[in-house]
PDB file of N, CA and C in Angstrom:
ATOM      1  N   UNK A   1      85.019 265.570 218.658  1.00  0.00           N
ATOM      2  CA  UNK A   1      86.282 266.229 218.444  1.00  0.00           C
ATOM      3  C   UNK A   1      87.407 265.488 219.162  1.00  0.00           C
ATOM      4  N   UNK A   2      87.176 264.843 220.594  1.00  0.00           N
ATOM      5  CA  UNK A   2      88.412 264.406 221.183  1.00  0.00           C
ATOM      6  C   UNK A   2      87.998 263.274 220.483  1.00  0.00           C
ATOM      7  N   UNK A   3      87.033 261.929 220.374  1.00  0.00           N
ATOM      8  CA  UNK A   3      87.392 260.942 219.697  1.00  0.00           C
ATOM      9  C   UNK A   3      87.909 261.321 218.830  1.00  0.00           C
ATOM     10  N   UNK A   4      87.900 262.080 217.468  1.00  0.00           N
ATOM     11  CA  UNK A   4      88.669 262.086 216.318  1.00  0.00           C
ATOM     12  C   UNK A   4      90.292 262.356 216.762  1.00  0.00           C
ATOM     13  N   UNK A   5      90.832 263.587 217.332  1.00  0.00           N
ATOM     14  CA  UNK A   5      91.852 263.222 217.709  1.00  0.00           C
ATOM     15  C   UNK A   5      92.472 262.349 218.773  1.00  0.00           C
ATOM     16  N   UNK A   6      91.896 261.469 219.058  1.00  0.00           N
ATOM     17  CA  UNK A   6      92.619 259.693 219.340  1.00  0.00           C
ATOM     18  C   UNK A   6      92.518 258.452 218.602  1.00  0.00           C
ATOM     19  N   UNK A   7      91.365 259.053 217.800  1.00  0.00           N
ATOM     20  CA  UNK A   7      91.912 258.055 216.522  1.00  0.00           C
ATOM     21  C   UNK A   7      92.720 258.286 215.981  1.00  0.00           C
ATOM     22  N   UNK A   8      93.268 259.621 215.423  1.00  0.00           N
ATOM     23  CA  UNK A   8      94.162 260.047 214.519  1.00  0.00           C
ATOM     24  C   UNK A   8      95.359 259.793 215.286  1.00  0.00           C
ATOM     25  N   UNK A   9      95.422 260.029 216.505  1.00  0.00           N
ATOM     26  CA  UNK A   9      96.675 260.230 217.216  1.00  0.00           C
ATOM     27  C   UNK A   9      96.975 258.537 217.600  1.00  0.00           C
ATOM     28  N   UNK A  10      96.124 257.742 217.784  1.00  0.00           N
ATOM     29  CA  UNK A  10      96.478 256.204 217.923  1.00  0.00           C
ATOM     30  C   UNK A  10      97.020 255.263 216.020  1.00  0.00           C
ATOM     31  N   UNK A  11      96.470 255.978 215.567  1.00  0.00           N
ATOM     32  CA  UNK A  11      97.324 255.712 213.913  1.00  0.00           C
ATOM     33  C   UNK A  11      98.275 256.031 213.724  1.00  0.00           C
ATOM     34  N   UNK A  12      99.021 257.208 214.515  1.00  0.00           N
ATOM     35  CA  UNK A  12      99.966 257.694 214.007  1.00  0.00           C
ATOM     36  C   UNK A  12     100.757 257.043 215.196  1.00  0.00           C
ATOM     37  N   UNK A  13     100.325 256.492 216.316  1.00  0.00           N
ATOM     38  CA  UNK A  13     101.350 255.793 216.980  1.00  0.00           C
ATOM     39  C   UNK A  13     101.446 254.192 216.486  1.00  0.00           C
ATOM     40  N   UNK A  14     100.600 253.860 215.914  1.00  0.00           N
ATOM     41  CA  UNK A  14     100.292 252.571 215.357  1.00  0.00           C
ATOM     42  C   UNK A  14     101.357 252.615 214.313  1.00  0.00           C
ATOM     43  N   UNK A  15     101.363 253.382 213.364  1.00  0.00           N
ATOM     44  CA  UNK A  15     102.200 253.756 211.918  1.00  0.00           C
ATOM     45  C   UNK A  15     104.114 253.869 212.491  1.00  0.00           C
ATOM     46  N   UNK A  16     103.858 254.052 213.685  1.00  0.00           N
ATOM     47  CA  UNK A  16     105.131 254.706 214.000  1.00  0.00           C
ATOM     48  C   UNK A  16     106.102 253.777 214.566  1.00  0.00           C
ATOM     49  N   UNK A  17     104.647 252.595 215.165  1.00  0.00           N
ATOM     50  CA  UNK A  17     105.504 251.515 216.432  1.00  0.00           C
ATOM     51  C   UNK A  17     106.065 250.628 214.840  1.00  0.00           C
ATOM     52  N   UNK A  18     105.304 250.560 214.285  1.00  0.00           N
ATOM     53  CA  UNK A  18     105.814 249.815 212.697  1.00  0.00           C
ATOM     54  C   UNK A  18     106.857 249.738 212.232  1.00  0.00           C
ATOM     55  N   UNK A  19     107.398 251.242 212.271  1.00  0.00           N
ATOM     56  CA  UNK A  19     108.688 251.676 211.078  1.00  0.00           C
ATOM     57  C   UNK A  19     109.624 251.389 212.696  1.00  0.00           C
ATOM     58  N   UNK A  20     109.550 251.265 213.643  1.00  0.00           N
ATOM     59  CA  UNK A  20     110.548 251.946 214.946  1.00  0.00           C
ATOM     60  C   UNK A  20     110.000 250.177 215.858  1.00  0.00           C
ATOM     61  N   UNK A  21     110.809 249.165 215.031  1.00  0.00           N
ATOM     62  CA  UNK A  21     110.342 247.563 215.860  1.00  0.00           C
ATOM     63  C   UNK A  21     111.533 247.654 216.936  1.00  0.00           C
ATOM     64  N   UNK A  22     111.771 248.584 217.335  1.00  0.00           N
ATOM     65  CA  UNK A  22     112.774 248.716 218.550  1.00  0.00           C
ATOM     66  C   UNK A  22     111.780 249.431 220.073  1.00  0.00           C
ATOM     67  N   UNK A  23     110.630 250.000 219.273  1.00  0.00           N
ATOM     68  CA  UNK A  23     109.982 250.401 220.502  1.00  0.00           C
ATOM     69  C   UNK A  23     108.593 249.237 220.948  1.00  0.00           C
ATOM     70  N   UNK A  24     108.384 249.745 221.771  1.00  0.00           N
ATOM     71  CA  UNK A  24     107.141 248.916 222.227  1.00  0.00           C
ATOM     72  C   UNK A  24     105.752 249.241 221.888  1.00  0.00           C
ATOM     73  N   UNK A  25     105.141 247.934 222.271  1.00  0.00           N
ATOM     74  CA  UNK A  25     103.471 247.981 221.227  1.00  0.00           C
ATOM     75  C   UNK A  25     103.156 248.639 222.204  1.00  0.00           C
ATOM     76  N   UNK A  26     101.946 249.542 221.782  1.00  0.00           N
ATOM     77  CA  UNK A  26     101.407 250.389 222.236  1.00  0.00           C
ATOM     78  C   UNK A  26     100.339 249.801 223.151  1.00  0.00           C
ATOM     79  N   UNK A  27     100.282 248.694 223.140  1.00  0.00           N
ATOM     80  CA  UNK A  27      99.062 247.750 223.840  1.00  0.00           C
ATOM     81  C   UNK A  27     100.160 247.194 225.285  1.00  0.00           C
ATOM     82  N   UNK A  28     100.865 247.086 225.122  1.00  0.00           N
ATOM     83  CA  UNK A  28     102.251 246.608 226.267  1.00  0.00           C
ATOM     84  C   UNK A  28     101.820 247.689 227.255  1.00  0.00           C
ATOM     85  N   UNK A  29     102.458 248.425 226.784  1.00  0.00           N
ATOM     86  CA  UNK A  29     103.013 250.078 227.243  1.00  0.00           C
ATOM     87  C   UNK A  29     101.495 250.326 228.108  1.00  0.00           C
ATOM     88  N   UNK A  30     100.330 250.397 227.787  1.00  0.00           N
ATOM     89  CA  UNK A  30      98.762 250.453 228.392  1.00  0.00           C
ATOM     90  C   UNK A  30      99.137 249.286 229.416  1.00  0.00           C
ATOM     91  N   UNK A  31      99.442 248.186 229.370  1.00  0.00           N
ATOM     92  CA  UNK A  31      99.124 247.200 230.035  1.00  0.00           C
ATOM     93  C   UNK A  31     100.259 247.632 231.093  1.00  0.00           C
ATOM     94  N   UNK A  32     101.517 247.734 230.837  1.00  0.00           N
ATOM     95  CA  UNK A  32     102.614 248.076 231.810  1.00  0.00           C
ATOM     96  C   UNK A  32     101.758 249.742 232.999  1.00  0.00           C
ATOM     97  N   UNK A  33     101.273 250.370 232.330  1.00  0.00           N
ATOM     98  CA  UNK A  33     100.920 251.412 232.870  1.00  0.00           C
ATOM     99  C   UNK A  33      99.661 251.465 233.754  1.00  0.00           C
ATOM    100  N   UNK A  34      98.545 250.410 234.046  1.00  0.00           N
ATOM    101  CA  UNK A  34      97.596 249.830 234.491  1.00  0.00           C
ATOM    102  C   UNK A  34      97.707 249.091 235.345  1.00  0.00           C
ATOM    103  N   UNK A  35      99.101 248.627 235.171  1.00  0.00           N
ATOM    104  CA  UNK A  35      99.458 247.402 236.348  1.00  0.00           C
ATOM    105  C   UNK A  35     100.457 248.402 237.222  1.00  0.00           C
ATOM    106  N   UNK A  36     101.161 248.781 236.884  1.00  0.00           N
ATOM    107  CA  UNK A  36     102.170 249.876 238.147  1.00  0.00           C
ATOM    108  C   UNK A  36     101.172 250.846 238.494  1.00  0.00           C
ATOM    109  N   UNK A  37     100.230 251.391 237.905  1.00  0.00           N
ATOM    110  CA  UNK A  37      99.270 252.404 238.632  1.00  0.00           C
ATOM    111  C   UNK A  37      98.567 251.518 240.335  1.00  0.00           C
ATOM    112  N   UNK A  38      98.229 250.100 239.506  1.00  0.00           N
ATOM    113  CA  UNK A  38      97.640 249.293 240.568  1.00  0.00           C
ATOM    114  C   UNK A  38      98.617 249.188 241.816  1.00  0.00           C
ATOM    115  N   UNK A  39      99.679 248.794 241.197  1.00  0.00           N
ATOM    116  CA  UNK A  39     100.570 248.462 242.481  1.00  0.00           C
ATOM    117  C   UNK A  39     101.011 249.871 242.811  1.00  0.00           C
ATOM    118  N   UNK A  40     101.258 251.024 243.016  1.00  0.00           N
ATOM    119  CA  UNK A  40     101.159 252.313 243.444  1.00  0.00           C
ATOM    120  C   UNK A  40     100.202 252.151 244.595  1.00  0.00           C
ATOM    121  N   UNK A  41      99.151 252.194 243.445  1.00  0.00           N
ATOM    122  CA  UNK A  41      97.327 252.649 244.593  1.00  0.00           C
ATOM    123  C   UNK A  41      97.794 251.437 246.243  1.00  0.00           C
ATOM    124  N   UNK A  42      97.858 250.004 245.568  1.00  0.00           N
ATOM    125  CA  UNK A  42      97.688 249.082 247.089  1.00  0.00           C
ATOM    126  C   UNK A  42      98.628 249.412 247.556  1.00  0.00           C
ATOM    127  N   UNK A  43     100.358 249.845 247.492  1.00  0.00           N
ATOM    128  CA  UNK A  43     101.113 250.516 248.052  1.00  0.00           C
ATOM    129  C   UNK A  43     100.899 252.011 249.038  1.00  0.00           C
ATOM    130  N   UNK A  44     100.047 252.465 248.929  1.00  0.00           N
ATOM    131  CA  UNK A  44      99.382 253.925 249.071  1.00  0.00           C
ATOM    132  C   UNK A  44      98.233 253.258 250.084  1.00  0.00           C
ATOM    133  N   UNK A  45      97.257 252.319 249.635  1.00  0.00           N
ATOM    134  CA  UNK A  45      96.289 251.914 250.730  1.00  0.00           C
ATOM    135  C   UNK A  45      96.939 251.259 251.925  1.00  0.00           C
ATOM    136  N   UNK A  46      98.287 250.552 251.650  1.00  0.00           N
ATOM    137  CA  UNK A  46      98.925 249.468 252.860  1.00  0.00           C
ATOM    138  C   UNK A  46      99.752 250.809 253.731  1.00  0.00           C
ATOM    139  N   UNK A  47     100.225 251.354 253.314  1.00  0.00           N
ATOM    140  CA  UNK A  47     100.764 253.168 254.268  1.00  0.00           C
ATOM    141  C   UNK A  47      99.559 253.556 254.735  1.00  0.00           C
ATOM    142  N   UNK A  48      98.512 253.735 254.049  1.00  0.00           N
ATOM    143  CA  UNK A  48      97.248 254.324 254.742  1.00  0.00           C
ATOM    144  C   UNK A  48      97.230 254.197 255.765  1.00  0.00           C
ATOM    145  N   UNK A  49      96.560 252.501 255.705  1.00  0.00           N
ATOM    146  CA  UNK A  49      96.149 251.470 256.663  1.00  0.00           C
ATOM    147  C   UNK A  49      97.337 251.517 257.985  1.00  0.00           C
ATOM    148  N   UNK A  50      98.757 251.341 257.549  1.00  0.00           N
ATOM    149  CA  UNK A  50      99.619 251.673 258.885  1.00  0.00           C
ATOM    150  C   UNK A  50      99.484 252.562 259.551  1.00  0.00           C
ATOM    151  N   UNK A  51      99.376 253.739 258.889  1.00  0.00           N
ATOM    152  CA  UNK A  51      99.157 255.412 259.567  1.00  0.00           C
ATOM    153  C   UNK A  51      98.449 255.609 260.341  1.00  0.00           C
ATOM    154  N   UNK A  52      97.134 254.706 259.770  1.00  0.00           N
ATOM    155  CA  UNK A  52      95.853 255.530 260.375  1.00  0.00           C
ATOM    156  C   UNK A  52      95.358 254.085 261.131  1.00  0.00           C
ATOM    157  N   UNK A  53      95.756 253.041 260.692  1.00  0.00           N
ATOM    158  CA  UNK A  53      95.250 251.895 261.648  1.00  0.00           C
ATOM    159  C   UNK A  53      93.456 251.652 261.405  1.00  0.00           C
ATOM    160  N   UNK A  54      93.247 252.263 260.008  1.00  0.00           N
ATOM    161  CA  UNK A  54      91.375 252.365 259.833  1.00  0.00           C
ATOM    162  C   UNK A  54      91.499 252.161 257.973  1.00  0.00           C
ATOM    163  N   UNK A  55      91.012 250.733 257.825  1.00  0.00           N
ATOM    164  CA  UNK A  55      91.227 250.210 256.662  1.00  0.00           C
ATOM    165  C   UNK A  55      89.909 251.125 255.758  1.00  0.00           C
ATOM    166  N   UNK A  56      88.965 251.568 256.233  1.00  0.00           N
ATOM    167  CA  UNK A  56      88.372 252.165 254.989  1.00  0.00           C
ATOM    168  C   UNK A  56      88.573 253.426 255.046  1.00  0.00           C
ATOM    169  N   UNK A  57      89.401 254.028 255.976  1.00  0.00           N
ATOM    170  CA  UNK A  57      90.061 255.623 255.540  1.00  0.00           C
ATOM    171  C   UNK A  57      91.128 255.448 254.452  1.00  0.00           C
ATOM    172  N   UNK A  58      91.881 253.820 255.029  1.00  0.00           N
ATOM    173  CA  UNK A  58      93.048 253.243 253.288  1.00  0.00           C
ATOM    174  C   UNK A  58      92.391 253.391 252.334  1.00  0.00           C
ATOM    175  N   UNK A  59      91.409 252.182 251.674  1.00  0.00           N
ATOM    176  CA  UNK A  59      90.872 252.315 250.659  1.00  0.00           C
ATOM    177  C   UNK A  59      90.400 253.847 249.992  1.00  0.00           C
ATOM    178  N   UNK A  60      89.852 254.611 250.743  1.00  0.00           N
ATOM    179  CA  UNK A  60      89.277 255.990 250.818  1.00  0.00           C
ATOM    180  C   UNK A  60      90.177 256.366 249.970  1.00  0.00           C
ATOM    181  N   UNK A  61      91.349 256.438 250.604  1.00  0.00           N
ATOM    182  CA  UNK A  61      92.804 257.457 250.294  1.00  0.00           C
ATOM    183  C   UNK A  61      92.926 256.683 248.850  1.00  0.00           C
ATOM    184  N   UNK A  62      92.955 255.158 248.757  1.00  0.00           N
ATOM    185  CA  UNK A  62      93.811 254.579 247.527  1.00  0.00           C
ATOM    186  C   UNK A  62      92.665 254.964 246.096  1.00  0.00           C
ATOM    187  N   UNK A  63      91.306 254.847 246.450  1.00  0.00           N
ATOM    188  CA  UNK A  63      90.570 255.451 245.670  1.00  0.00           C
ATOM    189  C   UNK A  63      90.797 256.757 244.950  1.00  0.00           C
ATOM    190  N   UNK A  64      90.480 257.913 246.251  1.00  0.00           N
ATOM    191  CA  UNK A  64      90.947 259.139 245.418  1.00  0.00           C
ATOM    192  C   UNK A  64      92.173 259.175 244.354  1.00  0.00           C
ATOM    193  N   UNK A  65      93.394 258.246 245.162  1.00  0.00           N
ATOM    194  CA  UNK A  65      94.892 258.665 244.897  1.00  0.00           C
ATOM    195  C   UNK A  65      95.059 257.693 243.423  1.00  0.00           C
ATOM    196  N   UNK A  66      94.272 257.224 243.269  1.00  0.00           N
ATOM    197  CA  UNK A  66      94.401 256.479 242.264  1.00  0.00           C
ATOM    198  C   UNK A  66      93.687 257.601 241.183  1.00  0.00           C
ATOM    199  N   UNK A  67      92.856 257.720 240.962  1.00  0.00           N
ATOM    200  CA  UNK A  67      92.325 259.345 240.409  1.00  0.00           C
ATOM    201  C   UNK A  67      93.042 260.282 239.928  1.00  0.00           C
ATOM    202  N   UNK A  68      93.930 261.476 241.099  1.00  0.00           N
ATOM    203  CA  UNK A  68      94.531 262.028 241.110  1.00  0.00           C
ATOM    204  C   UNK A  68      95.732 261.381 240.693  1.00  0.00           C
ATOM    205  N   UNK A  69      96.504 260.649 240.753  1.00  0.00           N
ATOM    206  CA  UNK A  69      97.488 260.472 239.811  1.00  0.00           C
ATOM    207  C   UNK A  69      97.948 260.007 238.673  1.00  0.00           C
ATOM    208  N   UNK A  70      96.876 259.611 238.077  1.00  0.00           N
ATOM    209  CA  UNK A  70      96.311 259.343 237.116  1.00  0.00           C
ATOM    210  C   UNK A  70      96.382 260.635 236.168  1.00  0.00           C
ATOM    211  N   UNK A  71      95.659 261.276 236.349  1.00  0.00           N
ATOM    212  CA  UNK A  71      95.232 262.788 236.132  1.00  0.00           C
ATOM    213  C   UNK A  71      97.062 263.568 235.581  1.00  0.00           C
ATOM    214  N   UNK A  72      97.157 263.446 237.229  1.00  0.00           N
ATOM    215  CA  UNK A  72      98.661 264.247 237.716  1.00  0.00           C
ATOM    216  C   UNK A  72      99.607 263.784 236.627  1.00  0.00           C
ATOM    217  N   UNK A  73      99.521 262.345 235.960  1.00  0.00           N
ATOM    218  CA  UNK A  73     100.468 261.916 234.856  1.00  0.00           C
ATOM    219  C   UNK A  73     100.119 262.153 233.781  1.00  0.00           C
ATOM    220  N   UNK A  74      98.889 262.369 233.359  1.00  0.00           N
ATOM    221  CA  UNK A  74      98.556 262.837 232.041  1.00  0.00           C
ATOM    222  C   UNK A  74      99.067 264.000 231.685  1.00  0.00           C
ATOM    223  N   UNK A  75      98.953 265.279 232.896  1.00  0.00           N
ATOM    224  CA  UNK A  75      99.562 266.462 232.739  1.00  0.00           C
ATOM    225  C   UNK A  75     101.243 266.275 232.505  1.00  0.00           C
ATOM    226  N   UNK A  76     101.287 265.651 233.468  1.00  0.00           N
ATOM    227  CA  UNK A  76     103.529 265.688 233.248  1.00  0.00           C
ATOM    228  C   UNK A  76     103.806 265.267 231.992  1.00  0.00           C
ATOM    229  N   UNK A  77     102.939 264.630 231.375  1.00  0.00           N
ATOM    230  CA  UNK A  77     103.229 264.055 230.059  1.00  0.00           C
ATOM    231  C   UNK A  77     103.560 264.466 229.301  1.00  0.00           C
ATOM    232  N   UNK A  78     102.241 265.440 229.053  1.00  0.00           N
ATOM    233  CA  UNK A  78     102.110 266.741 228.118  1.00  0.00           C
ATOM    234  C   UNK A  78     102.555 268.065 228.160  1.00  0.00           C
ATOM    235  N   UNK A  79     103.506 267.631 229.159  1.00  0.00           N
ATOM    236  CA  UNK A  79     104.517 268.948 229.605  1.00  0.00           C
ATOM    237  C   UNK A  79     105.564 268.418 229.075  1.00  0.00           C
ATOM    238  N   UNK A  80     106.096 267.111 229.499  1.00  0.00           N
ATOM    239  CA  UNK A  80     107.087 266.889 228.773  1.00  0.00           C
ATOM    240  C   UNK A  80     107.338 266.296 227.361  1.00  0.00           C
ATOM    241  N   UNK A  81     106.139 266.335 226.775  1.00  0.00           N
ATOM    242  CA  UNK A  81     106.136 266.337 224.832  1.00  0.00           C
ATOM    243  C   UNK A  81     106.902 267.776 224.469  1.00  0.00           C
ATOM    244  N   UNK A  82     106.639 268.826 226.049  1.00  0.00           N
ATOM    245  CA  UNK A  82     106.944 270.239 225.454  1.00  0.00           C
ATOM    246  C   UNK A  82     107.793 270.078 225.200  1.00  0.00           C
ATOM    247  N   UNK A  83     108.675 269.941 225.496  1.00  0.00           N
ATOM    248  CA  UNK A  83     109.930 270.016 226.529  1.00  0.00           C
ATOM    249  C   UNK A  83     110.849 269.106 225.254  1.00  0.00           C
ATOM    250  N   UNK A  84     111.873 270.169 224.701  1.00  0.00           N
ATOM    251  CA  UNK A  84     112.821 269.421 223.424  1.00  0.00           C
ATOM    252  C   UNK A  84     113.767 268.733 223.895  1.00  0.00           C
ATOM    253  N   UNK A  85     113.986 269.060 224.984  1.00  0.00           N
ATOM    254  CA  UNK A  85     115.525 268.500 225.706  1.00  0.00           C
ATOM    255  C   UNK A  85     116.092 266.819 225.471  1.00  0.00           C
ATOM    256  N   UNK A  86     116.479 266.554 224.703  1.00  0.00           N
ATOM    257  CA  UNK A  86     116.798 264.729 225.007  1.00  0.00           C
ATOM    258  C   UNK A  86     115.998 264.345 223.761  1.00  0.00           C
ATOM    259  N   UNK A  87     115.552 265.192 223.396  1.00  0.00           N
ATOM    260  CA  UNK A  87     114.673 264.435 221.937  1.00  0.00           C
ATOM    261  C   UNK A  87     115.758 264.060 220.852  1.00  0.00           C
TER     262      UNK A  87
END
């Protein structure tokens, strides 16, 4: 059931980046979003590491936090598809 709706839902962004060559490939946009997550997380482990002065309580933290916000953005997302304002 969820594979079918991400296939359907990756066609219809596929179909869409097509007609709309002003927005970005949908393969960019993954790649842009994979790489700032990264630099977040080692940003988050290098504060750790200052705070606490104990590099595998950093990693610890950049692990989880990489997880959780991950997560935490999927939700804001889909809050703000709600959300008509600016559409």
């Amino acid at each position: 059931m969820i594979a079918e709706q991400l296939i359907a839902s990756n066609k219809t962004v596929t179909k869409s980046y097509k007609v709309d060559k002003g927005s970005e490939n949908p393969k960019r946009s993954i790649a842009k979003s994979i790489s700032w997550r990264l630099i977040g997380t080692l940003d988050t482990m290098l504060i750790s590491w200052v705070v606490t002065g104990e590099l595998t309580v950093a990693f610890s933290i950049g692990v989880v936090e990489l997880f959780t916000k991950m997560i935490l953005y999927f939700f804001h997302e889909r809050i703000w598809n709600k959300i008509q304002w600016g559409k």
